[in-house]
Protein backbone atom coordinates (compact mmCIF):
# COMPACT_ATOMS: atom_id res chain seq x y z
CA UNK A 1 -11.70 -24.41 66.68
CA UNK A 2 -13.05 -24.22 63.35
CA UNK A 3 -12.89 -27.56 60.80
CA UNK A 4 -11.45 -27.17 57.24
CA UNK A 5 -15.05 -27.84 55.60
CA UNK A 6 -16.39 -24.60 58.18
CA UNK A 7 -13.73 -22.25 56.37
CA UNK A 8 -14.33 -23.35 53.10
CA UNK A 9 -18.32 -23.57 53.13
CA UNK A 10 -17.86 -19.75 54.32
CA UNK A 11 -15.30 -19.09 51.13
CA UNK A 12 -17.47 -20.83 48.89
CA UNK A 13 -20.54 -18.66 49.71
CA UNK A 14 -19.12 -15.38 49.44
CA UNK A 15 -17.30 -16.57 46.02
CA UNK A 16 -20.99 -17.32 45.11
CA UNK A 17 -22.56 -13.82 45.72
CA UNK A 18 -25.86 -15.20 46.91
CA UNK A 19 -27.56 -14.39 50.20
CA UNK A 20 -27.36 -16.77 53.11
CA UNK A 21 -27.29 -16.52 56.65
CA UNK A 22 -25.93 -18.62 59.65
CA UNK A 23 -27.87 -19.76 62.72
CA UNK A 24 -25.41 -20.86 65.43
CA UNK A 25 -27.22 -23.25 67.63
CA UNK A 26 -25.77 -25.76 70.60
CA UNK A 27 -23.94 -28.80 69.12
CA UNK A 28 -26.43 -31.47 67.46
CA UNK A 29 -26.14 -34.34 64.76
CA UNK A 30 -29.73 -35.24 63.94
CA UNK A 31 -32.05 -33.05 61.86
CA UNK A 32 -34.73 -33.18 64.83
CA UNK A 33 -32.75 -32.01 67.76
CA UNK A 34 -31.09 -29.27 65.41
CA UNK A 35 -34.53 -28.26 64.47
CA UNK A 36 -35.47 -28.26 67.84
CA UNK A 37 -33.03 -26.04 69.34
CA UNK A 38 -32.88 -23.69 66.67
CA UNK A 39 -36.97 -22.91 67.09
CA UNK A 40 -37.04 -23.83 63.52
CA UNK A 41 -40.09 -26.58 61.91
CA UNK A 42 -38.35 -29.77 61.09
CA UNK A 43 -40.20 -29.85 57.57
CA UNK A 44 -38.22 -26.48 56.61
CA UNK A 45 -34.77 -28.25 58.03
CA UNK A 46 -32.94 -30.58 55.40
CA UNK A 47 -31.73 -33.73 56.17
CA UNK A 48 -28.43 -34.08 53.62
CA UNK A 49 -27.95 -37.56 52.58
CA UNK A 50 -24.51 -38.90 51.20
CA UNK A 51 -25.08 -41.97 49.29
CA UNK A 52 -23.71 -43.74 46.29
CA UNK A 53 -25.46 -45.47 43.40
CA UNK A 54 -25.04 -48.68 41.46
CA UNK A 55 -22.70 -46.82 39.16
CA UNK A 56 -20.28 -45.85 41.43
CA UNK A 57 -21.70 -41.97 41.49
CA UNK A 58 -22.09 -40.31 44.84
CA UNK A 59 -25.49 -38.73 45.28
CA UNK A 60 -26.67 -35.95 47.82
CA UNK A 61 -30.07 -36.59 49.10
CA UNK A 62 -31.95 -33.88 50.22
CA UNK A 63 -35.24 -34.80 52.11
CA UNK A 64 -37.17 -32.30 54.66
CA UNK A 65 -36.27 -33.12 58.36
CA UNK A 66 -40.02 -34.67 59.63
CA UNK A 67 -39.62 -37.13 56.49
CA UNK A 68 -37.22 -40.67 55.59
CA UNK A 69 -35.68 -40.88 52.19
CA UNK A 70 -36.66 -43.60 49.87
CA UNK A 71 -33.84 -44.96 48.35
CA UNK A 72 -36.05 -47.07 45.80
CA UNK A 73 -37.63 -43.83 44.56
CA UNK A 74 -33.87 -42.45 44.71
CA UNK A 75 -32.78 -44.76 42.75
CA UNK A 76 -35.46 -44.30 39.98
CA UNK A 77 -35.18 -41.01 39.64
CA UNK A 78 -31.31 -41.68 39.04
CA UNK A 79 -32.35 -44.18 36.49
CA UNK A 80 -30.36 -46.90 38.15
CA UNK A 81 -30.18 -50.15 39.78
CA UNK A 82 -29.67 -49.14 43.51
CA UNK A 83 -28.99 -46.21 45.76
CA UNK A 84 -27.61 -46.77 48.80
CA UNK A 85 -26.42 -44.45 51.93
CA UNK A 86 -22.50 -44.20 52.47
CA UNK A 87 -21.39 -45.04 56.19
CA UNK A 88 -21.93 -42.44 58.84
CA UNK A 89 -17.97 -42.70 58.95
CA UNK A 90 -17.19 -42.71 55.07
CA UNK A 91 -19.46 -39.34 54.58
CA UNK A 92 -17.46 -36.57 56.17
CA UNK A 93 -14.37 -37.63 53.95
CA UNK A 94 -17.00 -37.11 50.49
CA UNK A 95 -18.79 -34.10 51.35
CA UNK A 96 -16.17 -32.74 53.41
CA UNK A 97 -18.09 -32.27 56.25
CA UNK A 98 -19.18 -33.74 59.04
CA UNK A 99 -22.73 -35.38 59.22
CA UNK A 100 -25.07 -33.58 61.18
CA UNK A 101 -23.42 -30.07 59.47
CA UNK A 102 -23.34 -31.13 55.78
CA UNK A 103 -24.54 -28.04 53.88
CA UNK A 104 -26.88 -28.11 50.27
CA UNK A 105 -23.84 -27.03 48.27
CA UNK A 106 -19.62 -26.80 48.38
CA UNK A 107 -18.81 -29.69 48.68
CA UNK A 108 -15.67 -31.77 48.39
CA UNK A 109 -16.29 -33.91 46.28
CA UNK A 110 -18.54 -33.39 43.55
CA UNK A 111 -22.27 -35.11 43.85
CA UNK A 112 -25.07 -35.92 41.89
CA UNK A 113 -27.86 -33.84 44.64
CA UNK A 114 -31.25 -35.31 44.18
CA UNK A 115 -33.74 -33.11 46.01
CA UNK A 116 -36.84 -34.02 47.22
CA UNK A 117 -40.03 -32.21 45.34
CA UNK A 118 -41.69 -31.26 48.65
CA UNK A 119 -39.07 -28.64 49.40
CA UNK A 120 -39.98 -26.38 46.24
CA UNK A 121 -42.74 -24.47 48.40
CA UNK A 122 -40.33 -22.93 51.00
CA UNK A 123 -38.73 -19.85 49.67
CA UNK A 124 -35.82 -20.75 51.81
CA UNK A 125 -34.39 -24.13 53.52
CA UNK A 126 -32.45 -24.44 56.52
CA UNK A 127 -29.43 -27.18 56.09
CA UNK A 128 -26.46 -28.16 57.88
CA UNK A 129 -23.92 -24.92 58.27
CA UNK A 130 -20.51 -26.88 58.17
CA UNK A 131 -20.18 -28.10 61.53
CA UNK A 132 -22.36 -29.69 63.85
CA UNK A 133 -22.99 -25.89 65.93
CA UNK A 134 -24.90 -24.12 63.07
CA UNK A 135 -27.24 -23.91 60.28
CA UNK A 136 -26.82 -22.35 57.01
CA UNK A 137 -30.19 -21.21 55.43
CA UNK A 138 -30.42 -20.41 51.62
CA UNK A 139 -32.95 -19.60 49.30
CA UNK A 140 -34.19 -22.53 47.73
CA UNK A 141 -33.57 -20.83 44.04
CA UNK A 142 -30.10 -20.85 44.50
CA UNK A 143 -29.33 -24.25 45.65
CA UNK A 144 -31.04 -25.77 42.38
CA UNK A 145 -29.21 -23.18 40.50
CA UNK A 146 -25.43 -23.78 42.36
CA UNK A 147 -26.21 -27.74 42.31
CA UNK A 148 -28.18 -28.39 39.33
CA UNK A 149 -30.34 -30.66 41.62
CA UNK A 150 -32.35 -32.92 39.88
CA UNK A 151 -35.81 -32.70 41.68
CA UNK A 152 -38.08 -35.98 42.74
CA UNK A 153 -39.91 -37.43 45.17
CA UNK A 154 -37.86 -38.96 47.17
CA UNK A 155 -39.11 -39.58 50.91
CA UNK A 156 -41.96 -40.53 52.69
């Protein structure tokens, strides 16, 4: 059975116009093992971050799969005091989806997303697809332009 957020992801894209393209893939919540079993490189598979900074704001991170976020670096680039990762538990009620499937863009709520600079060499990016059983891949050009990411290096 399909979740709300796997619907509207879908709804969202085609509203959009731009090109994308599902993977489906066997059921997986980290970044490496969804990597893995798609035959994908981890560096090309996003790791979506929901976190929330010392203003209250909530912030999508967006680091490449083989790499950790740095939520000092995060937090710089925000200009503010602190960035810090929401609960594992609080993020599927933010984004709207559940973590491990959390896409680049359509979300529920509407985030800051601070992407790491690293990703700006792939053409395209592989990210979570809506649900934990599929990636969504997009070209990188259109998730700055439907986000309005604000661009940084922020793993290591």
């Amino acid at each position: 059975m399909m979740s709300e957020g796997f619907r509207d992801l879908d709804a969202f894209l085609r509203k959009t116009g731009i090109w994308y393209r599902f993977l489906e893939k066997p059921e997986t919540i980290h970044t490496q093992d969804a990597a893995r079993v798609a035959g994908l490189e981890l560096h090309r598979v996003t790791k979506n971050l929901v976190a929330i900074d010392s203003q209250g704001r909530y912030v999508l991170l967006v680091v490449p799969g083989d790499r950790r976020v740095d939520l000092k670096a995060a937090a710089k680039a925000l200009g503010v005091e602190r960035v810090r990762l929401v609960p594992f538990e609080e993020a599927e009620g933010i984004s709207g989806y559940p973590p491990g499937g959390t896409p680049t863009v359509g979300h529920k709520t509407r985030m800051i997303v601070l992407m790491d600079k690293s990703l700006l060499v792939f053409e395209t990016l592989y990210c979570g697809g809506g649900s934990r059983t599929r990636l969504l891949e997009l070209r990188t050009e259109d998730i700055l332009r439907l986000t309005e990411a604000k661009i940084a290096v922020i793993s290591q």
